[in-house]
PDB file of N, CA and C in Angstrom:
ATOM      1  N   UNK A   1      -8.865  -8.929 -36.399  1.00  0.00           N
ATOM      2  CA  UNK A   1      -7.617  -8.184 -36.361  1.00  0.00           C
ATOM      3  C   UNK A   1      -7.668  -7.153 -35.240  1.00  0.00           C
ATOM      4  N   UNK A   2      -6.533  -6.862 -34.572  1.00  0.00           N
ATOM      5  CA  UNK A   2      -6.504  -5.904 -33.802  1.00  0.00           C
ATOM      6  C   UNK A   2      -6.426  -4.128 -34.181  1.00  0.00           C
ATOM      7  N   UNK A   3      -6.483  -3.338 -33.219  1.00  0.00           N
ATOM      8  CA  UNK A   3      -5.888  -2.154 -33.510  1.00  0.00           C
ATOM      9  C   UNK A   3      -4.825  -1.545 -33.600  1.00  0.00           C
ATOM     10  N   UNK A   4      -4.588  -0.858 -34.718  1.00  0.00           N
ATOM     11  CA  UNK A   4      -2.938  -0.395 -35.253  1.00  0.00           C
ATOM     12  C   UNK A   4      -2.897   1.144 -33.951  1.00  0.00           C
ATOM     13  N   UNK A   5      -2.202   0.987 -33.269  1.00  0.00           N
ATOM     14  CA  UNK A   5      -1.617   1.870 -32.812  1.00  0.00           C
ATOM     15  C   UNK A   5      -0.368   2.711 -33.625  1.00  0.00           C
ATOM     16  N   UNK A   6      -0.430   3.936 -33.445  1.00  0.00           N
ATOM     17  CA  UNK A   6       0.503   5.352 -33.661  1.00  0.00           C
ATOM     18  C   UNK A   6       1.564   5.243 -32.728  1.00  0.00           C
ATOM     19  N   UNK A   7       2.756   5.150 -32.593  1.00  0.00           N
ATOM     20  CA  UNK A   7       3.819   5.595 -31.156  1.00  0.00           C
ATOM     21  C   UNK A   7       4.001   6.903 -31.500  1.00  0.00           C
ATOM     22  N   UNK A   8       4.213   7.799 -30.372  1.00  0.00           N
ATOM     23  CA  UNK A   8       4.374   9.071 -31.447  1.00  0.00           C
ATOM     24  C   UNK A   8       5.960   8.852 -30.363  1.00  0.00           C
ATOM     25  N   UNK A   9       7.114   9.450 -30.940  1.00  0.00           N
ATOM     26  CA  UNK A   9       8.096   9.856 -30.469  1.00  0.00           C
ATOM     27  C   UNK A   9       8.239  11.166 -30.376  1.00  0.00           C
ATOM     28  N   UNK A  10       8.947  11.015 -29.386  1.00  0.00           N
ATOM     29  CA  UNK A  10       9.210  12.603 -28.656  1.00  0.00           C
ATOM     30  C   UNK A  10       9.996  13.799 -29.079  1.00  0.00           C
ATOM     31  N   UNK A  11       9.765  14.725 -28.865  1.00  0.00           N
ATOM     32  CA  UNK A  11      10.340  15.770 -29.716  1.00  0.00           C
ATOM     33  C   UNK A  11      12.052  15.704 -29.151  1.00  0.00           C
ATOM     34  N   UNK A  12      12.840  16.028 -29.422  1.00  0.00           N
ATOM     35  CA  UNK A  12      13.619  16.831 -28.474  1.00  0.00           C
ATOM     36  C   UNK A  12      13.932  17.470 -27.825  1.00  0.00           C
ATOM     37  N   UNK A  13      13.094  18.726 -27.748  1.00  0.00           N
ATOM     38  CA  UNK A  13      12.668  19.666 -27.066  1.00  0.00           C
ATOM     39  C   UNK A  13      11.790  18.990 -25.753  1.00  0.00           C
ATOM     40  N   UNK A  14      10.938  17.997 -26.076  1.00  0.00           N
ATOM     41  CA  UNK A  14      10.545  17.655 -25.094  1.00  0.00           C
ATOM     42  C   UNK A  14      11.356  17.024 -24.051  1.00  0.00           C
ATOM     43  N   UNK A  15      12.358  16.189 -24.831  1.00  0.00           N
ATOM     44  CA  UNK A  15      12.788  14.701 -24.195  1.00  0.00           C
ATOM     45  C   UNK A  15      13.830  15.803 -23.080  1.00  0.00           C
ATOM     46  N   UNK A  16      14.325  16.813 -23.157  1.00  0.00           N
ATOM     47  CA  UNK A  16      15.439  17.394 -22.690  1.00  0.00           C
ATOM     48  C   UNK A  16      14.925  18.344 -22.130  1.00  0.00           C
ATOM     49  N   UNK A  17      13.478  18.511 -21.687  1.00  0.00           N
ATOM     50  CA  UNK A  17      12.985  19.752 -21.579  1.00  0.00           C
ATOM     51  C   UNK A  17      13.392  19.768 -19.773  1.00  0.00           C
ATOM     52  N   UNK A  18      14.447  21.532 -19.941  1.00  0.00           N
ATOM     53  CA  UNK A  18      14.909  21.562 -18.403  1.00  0.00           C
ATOM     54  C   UNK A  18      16.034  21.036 -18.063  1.00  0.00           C
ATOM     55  N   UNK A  19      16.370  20.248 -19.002  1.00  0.00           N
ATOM     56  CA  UNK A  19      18.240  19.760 -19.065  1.00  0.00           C
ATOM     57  C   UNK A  19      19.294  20.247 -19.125  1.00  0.00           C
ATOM     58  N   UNK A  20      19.406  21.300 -20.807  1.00  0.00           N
ATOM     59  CA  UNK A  20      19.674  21.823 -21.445  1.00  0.00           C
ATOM     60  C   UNK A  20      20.563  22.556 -20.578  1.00  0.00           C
ATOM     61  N   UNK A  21      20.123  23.299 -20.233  1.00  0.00           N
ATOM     62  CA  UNK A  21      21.151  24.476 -19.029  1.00  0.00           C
ATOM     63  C   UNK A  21      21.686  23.680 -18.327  1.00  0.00           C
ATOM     64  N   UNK A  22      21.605  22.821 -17.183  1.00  0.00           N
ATOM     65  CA  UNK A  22      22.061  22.201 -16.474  1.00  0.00           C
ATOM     66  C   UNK A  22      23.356  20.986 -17.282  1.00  0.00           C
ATOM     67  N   UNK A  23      22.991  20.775 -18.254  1.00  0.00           N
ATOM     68  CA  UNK A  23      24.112  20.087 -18.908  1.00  0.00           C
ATOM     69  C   UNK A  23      25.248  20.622 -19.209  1.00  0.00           C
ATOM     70  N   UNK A  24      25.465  22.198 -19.606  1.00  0.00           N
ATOM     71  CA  UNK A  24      25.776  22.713 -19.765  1.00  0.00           C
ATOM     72  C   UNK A  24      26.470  23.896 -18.555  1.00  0.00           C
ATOM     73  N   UNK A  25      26.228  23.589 -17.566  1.00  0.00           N
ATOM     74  CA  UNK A  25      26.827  24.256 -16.027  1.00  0.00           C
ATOM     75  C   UNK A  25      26.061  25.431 -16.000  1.00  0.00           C
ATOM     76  N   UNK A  26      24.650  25.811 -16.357  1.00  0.00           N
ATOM     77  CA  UNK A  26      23.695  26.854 -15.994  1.00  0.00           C
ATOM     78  C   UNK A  26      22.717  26.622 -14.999  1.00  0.00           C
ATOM     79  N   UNK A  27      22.918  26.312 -13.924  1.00  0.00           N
ATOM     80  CA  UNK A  27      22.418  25.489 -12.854  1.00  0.00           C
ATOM     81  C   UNK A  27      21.488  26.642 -12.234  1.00  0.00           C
ATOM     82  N   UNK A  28      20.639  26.406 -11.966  1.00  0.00           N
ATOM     83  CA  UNK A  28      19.780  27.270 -10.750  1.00  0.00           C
ATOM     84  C   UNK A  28      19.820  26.991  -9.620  1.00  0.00           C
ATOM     85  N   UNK A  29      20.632  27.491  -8.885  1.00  0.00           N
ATOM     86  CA  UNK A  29      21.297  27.240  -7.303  1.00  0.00           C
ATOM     87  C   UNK A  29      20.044  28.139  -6.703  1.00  0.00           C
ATOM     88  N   UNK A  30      19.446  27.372  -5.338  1.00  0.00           N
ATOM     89  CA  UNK A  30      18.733  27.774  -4.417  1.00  0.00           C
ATOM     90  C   UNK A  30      18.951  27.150  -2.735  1.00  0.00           C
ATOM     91  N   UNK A  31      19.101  27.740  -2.190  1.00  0.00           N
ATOM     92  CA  UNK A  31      19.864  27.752  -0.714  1.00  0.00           C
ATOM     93  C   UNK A  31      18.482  26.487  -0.041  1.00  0.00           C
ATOM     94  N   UNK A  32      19.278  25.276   0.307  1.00  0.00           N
ATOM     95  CA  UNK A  32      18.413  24.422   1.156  1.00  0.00           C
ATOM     96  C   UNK A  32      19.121  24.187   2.431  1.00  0.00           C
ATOM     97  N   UNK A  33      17.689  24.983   3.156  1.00  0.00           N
ATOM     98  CA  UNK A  33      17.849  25.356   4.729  1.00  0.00           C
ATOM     99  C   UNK A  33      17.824  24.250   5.525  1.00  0.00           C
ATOM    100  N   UNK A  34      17.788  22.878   5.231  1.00  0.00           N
ATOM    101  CA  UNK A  34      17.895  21.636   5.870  1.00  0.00           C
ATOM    102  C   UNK A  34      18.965  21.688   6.360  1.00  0.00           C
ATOM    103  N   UNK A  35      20.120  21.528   6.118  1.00  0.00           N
ATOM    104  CA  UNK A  35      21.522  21.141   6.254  1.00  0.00           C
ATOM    105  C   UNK A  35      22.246  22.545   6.495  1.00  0.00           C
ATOM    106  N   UNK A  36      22.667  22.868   7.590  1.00  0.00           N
ATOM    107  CA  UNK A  36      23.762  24.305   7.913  1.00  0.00           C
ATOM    108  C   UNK A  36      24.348  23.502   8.852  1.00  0.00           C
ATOM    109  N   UNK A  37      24.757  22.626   9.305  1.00  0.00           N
ATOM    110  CA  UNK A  37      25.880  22.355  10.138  1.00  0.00           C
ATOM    111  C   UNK A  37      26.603  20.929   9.604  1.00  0.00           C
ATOM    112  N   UNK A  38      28.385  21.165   9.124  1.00  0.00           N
ATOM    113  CA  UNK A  38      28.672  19.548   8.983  1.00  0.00           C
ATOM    114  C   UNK A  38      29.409  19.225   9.968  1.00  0.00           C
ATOM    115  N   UNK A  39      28.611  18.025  10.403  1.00  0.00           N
ATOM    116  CA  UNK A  39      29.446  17.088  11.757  1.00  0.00           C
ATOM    117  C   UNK A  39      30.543  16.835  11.619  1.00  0.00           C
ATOM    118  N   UNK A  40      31.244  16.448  10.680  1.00  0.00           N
ATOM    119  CA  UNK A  40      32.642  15.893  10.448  1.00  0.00           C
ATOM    120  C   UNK A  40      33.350  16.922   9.922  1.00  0.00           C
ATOM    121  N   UNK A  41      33.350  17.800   9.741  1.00  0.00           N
ATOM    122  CA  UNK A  41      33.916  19.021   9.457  1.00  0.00           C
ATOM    123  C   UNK A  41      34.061  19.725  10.749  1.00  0.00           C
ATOM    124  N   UNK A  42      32.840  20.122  11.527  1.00  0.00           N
ATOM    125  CA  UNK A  42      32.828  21.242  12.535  1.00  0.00           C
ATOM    126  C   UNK A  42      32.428  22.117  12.093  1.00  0.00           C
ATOM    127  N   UNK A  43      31.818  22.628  11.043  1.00  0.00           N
ATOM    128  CA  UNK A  43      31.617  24.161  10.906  1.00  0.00           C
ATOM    129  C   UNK A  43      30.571  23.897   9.980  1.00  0.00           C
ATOM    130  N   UNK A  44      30.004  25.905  10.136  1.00  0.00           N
ATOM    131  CA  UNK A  44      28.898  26.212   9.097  1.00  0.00           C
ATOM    132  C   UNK A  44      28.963  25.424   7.722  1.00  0.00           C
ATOM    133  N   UNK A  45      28.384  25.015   6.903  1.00  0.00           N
ATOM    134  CA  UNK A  45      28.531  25.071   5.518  1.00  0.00           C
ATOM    135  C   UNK A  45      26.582  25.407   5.047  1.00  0.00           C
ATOM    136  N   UNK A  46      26.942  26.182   3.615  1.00  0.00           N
ATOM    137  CA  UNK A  46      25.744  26.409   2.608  1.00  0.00           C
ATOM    138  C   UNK A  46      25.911  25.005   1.949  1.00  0.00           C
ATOM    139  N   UNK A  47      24.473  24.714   1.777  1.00  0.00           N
ATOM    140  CA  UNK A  47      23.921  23.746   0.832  1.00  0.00           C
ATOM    141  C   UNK A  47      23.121  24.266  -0.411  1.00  0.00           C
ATOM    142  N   UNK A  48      23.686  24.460  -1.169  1.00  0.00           N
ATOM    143  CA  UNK A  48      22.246  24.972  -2.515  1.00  0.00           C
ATOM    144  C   UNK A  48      22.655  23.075  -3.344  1.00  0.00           C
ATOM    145  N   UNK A  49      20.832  23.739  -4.266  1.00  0.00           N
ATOM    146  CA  UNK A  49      20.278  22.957  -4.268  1.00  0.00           C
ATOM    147  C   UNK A  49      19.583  23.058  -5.996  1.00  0.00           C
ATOM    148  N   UNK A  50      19.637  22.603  -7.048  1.00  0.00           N
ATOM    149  CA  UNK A  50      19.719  23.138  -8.285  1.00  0.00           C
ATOM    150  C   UNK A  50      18.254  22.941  -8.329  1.00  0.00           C
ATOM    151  N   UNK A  51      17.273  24.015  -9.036  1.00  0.00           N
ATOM    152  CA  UNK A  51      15.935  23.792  -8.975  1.00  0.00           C
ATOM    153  C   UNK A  51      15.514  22.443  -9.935  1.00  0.00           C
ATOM    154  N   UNK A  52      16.509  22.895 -11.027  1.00  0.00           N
ATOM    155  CA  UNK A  52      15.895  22.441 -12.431  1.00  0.00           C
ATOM    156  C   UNK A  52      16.508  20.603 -12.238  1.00  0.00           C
ATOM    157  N   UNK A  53      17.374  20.283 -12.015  1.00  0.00           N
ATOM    158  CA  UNK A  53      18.141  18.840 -12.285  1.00  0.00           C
ATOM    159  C   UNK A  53      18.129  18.769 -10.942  1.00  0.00           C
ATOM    160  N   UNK A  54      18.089  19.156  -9.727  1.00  0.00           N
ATOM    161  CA  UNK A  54      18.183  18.646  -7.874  1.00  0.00           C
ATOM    162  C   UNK A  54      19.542  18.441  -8.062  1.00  0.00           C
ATOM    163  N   UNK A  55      20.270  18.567  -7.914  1.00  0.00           N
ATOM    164  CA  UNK A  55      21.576  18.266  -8.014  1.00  0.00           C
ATOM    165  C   UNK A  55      22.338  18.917  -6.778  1.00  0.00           C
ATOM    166  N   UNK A  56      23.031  18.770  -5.545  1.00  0.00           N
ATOM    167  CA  UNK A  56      23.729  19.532  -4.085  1.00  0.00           C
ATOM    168  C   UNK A  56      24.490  19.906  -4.472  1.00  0.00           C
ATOM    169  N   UNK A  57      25.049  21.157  -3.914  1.00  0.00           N
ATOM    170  CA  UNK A  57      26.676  21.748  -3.761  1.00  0.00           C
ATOM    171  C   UNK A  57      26.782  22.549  -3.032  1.00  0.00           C
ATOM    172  N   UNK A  58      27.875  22.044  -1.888  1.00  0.00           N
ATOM    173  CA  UNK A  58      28.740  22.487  -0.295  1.00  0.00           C
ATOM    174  C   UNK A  58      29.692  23.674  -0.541  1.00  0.00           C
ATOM    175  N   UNK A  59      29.466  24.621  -0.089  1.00  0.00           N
ATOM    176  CA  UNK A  59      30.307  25.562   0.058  1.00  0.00           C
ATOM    177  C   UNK A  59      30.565  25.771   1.682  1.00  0.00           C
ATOM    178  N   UNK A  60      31.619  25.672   2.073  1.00  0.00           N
ATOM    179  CA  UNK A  60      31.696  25.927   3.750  1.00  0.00           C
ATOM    180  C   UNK A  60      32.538  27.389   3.760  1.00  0.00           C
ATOM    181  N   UNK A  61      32.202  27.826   4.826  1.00  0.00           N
ATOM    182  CA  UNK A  61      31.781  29.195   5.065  1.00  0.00           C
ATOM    183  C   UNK A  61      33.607  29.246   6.275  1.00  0.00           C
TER     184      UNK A  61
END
């Protein structure tokens, strides 16, 4: 006979761990200095950059 393995399932806390806010529009915006110029626009724009989910958002200046 073989060995009985345990699965353990995941908490919820785990499975969502770092989601939570971000699902919810509590985003941690941090300015990514890659991108300051849009070509097809012509002008400055900010890029932030959400720590927790990576998620972009353009604000042009």
């Amino acid at each position: 006979m073989g060995d009985v393995i345990k699965f353990k399932k995941p908490k919820p806390s785990e499975k969502h761990k770092g989601n939570m806010l971000c699902k919810r529009n509590f985003h941690k915006w941090e300015i990514d200095q890659e991108k300051q110029f849009d070509v097809k626009q012509g002008r400055l724009v900010t890029v932030y950059k959400c720590m927790r989910c990576g998620i972009f958002k353009t604000e042009a200046k």
